[in-house]
Protein backbone atom coordinates (compact mmCIF):
# COMPACT_ATOMS: atom_id res chain seq x y z
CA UNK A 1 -74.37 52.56 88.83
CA UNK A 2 -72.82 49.79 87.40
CA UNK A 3 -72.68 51.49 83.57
CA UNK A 4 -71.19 54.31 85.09
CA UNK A 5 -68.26 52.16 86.35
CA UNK A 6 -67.88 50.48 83.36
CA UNK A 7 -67.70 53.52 81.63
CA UNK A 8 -64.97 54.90 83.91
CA UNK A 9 -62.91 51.41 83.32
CA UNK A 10 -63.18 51.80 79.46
CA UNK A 11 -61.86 55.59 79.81
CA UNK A 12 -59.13 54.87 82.17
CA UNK A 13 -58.06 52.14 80.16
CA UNK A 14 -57.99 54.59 76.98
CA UNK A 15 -55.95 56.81 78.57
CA UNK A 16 -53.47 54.18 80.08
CA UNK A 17 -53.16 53.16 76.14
CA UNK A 18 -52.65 56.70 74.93
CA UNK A 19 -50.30 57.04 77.81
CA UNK A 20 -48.37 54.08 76.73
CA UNK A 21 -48.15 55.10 72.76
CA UNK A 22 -46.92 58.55 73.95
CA UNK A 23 -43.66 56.92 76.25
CA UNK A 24 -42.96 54.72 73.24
CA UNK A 25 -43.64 57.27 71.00
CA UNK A 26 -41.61 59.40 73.00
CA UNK A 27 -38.74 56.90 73.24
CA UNK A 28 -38.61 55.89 69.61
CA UNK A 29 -37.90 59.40 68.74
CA UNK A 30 -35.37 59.52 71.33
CA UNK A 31 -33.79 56.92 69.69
CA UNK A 32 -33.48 57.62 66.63
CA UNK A 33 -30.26 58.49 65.22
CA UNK A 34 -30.36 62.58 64.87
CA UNK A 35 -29.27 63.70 61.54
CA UNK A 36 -25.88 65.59 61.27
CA UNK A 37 -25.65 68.91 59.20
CA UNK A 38 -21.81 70.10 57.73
CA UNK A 39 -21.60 73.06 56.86
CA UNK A 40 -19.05 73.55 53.83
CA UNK A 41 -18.20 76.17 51.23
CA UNK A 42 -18.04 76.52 47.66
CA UNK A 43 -13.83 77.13 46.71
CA UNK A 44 -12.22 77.54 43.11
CA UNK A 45 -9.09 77.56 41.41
CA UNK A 46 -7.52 81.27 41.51
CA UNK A 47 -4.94 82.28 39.39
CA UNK A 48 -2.81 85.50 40.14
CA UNK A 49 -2.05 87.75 37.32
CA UNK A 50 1.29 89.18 38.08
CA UNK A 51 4.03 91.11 35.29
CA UNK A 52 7.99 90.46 35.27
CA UNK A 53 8.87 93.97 35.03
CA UNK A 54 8.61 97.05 37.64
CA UNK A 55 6.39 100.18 36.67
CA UNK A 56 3.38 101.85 37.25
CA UNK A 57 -0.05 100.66 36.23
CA UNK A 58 -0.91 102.80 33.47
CA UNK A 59 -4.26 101.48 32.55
CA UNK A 60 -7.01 98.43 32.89
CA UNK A 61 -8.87 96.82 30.27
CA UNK A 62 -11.11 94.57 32.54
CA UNK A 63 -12.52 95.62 36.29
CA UNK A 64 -13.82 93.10 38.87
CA UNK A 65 -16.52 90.94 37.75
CA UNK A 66 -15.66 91.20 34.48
CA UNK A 67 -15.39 87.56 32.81
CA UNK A 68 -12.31 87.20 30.47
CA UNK A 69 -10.71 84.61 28.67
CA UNK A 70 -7.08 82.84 28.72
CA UNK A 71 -4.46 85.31 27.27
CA UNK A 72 -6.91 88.43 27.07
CA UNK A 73 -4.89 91.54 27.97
CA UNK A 74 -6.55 92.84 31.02
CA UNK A 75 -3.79 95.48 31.82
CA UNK A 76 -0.45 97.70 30.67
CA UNK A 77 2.59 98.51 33.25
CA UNK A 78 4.42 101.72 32.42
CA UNK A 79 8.05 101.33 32.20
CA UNK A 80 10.02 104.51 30.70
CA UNK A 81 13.31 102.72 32.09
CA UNK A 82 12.70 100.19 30.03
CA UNK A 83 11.96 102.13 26.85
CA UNK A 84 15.69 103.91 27.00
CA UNK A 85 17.21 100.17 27.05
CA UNK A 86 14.89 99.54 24.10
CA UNK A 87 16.67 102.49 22.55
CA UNK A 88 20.14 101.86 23.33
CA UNK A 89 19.98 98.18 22.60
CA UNK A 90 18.89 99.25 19.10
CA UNK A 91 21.97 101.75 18.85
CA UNK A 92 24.08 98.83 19.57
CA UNK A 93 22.22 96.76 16.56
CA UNK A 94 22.98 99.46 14.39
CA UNK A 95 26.60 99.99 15.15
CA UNK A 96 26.97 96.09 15.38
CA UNK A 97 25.85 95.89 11.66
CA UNK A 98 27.47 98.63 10.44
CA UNK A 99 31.01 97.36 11.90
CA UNK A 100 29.94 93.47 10.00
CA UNK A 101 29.13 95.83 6.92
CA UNK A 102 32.58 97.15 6.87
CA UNK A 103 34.71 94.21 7.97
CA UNK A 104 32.62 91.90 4.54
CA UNK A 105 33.09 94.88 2.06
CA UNK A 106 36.79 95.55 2.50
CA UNK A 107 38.45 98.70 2.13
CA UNK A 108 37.05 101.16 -0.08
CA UNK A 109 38.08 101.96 -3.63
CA UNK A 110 39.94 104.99 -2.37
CA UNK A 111 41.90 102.89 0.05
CA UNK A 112 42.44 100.28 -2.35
CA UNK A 113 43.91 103.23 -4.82
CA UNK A 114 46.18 104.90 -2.30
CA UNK A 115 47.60 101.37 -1.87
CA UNK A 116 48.56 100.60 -5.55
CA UNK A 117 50.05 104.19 -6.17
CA UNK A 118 52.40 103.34 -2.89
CA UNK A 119 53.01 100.03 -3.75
CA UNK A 120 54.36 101.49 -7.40
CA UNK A 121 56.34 103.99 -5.71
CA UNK A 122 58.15 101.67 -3.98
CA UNK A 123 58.72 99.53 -6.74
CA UNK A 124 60.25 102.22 -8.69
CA UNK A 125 62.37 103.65 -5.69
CA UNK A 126 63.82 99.48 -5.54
CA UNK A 127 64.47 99.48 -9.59
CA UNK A 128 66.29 102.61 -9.33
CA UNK A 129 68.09 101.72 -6.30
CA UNK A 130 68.93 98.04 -8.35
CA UNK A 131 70.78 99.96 -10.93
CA UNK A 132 72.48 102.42 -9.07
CA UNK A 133 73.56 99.05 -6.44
CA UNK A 134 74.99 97.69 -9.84
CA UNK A 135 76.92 100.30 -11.20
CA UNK A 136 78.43 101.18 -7.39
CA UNK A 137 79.42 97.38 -7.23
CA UNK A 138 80.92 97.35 -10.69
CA UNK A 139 83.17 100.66 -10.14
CA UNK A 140 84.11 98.65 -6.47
CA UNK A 141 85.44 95.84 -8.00
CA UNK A 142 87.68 98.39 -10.45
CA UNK A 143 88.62 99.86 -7.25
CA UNK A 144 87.19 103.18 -8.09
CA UNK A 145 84.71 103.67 -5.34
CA UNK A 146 85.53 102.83 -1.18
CA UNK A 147 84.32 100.13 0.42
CA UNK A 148 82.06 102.65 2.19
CA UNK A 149 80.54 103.98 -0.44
CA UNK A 150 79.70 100.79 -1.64
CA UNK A 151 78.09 99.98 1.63
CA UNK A 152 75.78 102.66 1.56
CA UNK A 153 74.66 102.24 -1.56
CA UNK A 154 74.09 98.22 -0.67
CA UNK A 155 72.43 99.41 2.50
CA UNK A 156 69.71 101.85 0.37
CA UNK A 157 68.83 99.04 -2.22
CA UNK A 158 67.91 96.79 0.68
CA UNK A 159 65.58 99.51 2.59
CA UNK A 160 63.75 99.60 -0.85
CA UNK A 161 63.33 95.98 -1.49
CA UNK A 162 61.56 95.89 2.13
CA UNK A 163 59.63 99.14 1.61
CA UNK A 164 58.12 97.66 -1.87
CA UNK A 165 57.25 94.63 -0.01
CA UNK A 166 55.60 96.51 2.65
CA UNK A 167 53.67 98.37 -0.18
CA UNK A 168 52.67 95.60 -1.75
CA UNK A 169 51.45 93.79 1.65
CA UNK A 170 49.18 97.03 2.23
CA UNK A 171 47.96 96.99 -1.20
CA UNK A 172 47.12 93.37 -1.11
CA UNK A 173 45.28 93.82 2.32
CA UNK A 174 42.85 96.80 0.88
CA UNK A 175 41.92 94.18 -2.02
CA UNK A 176 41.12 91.53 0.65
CA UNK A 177 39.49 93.01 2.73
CA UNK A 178 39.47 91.84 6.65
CA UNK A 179 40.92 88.72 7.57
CA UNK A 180 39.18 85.47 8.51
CA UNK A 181 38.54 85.83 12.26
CA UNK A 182 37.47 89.86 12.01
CA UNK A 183 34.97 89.21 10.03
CA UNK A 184 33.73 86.25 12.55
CA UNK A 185 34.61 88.97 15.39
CA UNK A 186 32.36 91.34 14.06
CA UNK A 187 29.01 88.99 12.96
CA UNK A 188 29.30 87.42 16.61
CA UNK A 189 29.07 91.06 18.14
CA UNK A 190 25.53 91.47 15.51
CA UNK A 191 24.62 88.41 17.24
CA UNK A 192 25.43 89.78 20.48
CA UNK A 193 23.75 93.12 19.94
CA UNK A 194 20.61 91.12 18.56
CA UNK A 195 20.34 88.79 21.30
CA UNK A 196 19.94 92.14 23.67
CA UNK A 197 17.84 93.29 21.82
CA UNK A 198 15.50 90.07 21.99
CA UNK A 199 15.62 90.58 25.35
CA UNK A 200 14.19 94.08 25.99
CA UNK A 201 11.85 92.81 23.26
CA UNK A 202 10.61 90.51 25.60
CA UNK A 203 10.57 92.26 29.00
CA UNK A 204 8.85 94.82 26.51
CA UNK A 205 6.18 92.42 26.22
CA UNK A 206 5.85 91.98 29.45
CA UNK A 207 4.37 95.03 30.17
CA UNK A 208 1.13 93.45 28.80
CA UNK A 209 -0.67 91.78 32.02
CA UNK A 210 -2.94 88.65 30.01
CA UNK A 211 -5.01 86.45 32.04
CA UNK A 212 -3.58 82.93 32.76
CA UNK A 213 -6.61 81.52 32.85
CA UNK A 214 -10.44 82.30 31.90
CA UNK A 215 -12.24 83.14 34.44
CA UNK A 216 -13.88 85.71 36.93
CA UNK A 217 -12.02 88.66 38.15
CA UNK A 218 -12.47 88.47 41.23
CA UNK A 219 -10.26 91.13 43.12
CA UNK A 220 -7.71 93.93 41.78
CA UNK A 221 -5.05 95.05 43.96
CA UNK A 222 -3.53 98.07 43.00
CA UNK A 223 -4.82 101.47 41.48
CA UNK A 224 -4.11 103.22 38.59
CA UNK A 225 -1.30 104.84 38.54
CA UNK A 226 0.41 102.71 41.68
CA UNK A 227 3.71 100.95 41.55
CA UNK A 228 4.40 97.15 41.78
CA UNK A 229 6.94 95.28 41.83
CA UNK A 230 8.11 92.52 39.61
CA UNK A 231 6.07 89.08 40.22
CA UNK A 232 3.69 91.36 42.65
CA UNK A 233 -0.07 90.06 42.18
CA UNK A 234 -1.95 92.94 40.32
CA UNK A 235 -5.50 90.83 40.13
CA UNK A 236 -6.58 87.32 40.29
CA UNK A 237 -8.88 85.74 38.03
CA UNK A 238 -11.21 83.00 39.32
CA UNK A 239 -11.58 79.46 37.17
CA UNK A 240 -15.60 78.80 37.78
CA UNK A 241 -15.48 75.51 36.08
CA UNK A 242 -12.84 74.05 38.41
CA UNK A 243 -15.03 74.74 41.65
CA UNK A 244 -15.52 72.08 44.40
CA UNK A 245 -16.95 72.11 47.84
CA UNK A 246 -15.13 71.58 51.36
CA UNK A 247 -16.14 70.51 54.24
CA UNK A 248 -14.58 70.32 57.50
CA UNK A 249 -15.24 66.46 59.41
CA UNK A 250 -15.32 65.07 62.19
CA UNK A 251 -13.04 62.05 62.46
CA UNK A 252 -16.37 59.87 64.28
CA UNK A 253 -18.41 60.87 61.13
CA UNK A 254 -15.01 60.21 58.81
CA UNK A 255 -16.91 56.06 58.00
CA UNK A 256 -19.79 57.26 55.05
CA UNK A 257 -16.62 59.15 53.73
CA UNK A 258 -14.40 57.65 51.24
CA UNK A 259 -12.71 58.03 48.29
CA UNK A 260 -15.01 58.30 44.84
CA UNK A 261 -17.75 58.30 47.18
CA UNK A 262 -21.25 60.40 46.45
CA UNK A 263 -22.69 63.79 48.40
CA UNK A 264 -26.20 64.85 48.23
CA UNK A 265 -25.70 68.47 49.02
CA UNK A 266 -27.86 71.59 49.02
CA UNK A 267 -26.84 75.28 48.22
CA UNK A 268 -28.62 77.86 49.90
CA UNK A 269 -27.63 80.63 48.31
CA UNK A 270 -29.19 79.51 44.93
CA UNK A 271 -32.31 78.47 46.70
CA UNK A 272 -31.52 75.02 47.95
CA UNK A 273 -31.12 73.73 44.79
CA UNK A 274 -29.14 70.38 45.39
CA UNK A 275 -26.47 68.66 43.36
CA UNK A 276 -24.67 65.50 43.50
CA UNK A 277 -20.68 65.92 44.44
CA UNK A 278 -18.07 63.13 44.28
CA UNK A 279 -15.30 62.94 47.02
CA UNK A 280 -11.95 63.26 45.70
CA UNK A 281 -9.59 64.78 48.14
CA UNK A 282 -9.77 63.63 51.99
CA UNK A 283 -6.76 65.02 54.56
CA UNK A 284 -6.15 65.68 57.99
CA UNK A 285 -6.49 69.47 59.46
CA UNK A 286 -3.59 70.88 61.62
CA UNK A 287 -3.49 69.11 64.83
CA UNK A 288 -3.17 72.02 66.66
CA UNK A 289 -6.73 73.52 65.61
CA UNK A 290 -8.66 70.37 65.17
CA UNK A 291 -9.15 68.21 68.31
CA UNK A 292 -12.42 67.64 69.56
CA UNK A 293 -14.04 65.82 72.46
CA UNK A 294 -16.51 63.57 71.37
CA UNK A 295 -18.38 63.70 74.62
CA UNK A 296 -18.39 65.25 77.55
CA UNK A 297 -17.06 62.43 79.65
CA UNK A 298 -15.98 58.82 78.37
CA UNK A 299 -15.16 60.06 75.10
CA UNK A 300 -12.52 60.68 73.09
CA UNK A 301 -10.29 63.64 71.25
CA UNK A 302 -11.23 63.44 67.55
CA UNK A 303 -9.57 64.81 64.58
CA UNK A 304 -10.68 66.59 61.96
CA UNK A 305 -10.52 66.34 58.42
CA UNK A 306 -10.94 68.16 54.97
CA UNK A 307 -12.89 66.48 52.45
CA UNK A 308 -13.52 67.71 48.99
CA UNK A 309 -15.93 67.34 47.01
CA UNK A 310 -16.15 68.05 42.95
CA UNK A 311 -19.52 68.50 41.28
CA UNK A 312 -20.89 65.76 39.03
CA UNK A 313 -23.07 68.25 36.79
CA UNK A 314 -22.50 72.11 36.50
CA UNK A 315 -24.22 74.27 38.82
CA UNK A 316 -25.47 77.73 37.20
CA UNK A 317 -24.68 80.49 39.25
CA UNK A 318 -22.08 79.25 41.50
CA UNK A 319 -20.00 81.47 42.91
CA UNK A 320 -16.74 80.81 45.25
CA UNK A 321 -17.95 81.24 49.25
CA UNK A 322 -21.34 79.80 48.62
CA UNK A 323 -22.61 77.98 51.73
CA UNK A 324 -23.19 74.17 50.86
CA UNK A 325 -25.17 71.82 53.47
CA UNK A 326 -24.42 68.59 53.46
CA UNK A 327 -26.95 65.52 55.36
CA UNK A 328 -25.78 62.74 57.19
CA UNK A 329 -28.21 60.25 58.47
């Protein structure tokens, strides 16, 4: 009788023991300080591949998911508009050089010809009319001839002194050529005409969409065929090796946060792997979005911020919109 009682102390005495260990068991857990999972996302530079001029898409060269590389043509715009400019801007070249042409070289042989025989003509008409001036004057002064008479003749010798020197102007013209400030005239409309033509040149160029960037393509907008608009986005290429991860904090979890800072995070879209990331952006969210109670009652309206976070080592097979997890204890 008595064993059996002892027996029954011991047990009750194991169980008050094992009852004990399991309320402080119970409360340690209770205590302890849960662990906090962000969620956060994989981002990446995107650059927008856009053309200058307004046309059609006529073809691609690179589809999405294609990788390409800074300056790789990755499409053509179609721009007949443009073409007809190219061709009268190069009419105007032509006619621009061909007008310089003529102003250096002068008149032609021909020209220059015509211009002596006149110019002799002339000078023959004035000799004659010289001698037939003198004899007129000396039969005035005998009183032969009128006054009138002598008048006319004077009058004739001086029309052919100013036609000779008109002759000779004309003829000396052809042998020079243009003057000083034609031929300046016409090399600054070549310059003129070339300058346009530099410039359809160039928008011509711009039919050729290149890549800004290497990259990813990660999205084409229009189709084949379609029109856009100059500066419209046609595709946008993706930068891989300028990715980082965000992650949307709370402004009570803000204190393991800081600038240059380390981030254990895990990606599980490449099967957990995990990777070290260093902090290097931290800003507030919109106010108008972001406030959060911290408790139910006695707390306070918290903030949120965005914190980014760059890779210290690549990560193979990362891709922008990956889910990151990030740990805080």
């Amino acid at each position: 009788m008595k064993e059996e009682r002892n027996y029954s102390l011991s047990f009750g005495v194991v169980i008050l023991v094992a009852i004990i260990a399991g309320v402080a068991l119970a409360g340690y857990f209770a205590s302890k300080p849960k662990e906090v999972i962000i969620q956060g996302e994989v981002e990446a530079t995107e650059y927008r591949v856009s053309g200058k001029i307004t046309g059609r898409i006529e073809r691609f060269y690179a589809a999405e998911g294609d990788m390409v590389s800074r300056f790789d043509t990755v499409g053509m715009i179609e721009a007949p508009e443009l073409m007809a400019k190219h061709t009268q801007a190069l009419g105007a070249v032509n006619a621009a050089k061909a007008q310089n042409a003529k102003a250096v070289a002068g008149a032609r042989q021909e020209q220059v010809t015509a211009a002596y025989q006149l110019w002799q003509q002339a000078s023959v008409q004035e000799d004659i009319m010289q001698k037939s001036l003198s004899r007129i004057e000396h039969l005035y002064e005998q009183k032969v001839v009128s006054a009138q008479k002598y008048d006319e003749t004077k009058a004739l010798y001086d029309a052919a002194v100013a036609q000779a020197k008109a002759a000779r102007s004309q003829y000396d013209m052809a042998i020079n050529g243009a003057t000083r400030e034609d031929k300046a005239a016409a090399a600054a409309l070549v310059e003129r005409a070339l300058g346009a033509m530099d410039e359809v040149e160039g928008y011509i160029s711009e039919l050729y969409l290149v890549s800004p960037a290497s990259g990813i393509i990660t999205e084409v907008y229009p189709k084949v065929g379609e029109l856009v608009g100059a500066g419209s986005p046609v595709m946008t290429v993706t930068d891989l090796d300028d990715a980082w991860f965000t992650f949307n904090v709370r402004e009570d979890m803000m204190p393991s946060m800081k600038y240059g800072g380390m981030l254990k995070v895990r990606i599980p879209a490449l099967g957990d792997v995990e990777t070290e990331a260093e902090i290097n952006y931290i800003a507030v969210r919109p106010s108008y979005a972001t406030w959060r109670a911290t408790s139910e009652t006695g707390g306070y309206d918290a903030k949120t911020f965005e914190v980014r976070a760059v890779p210290t080592s690549k990560v193979e097979g990362l891709l922008p919109g990956m889910t990151v997890i990030l740990v805080l204890r």
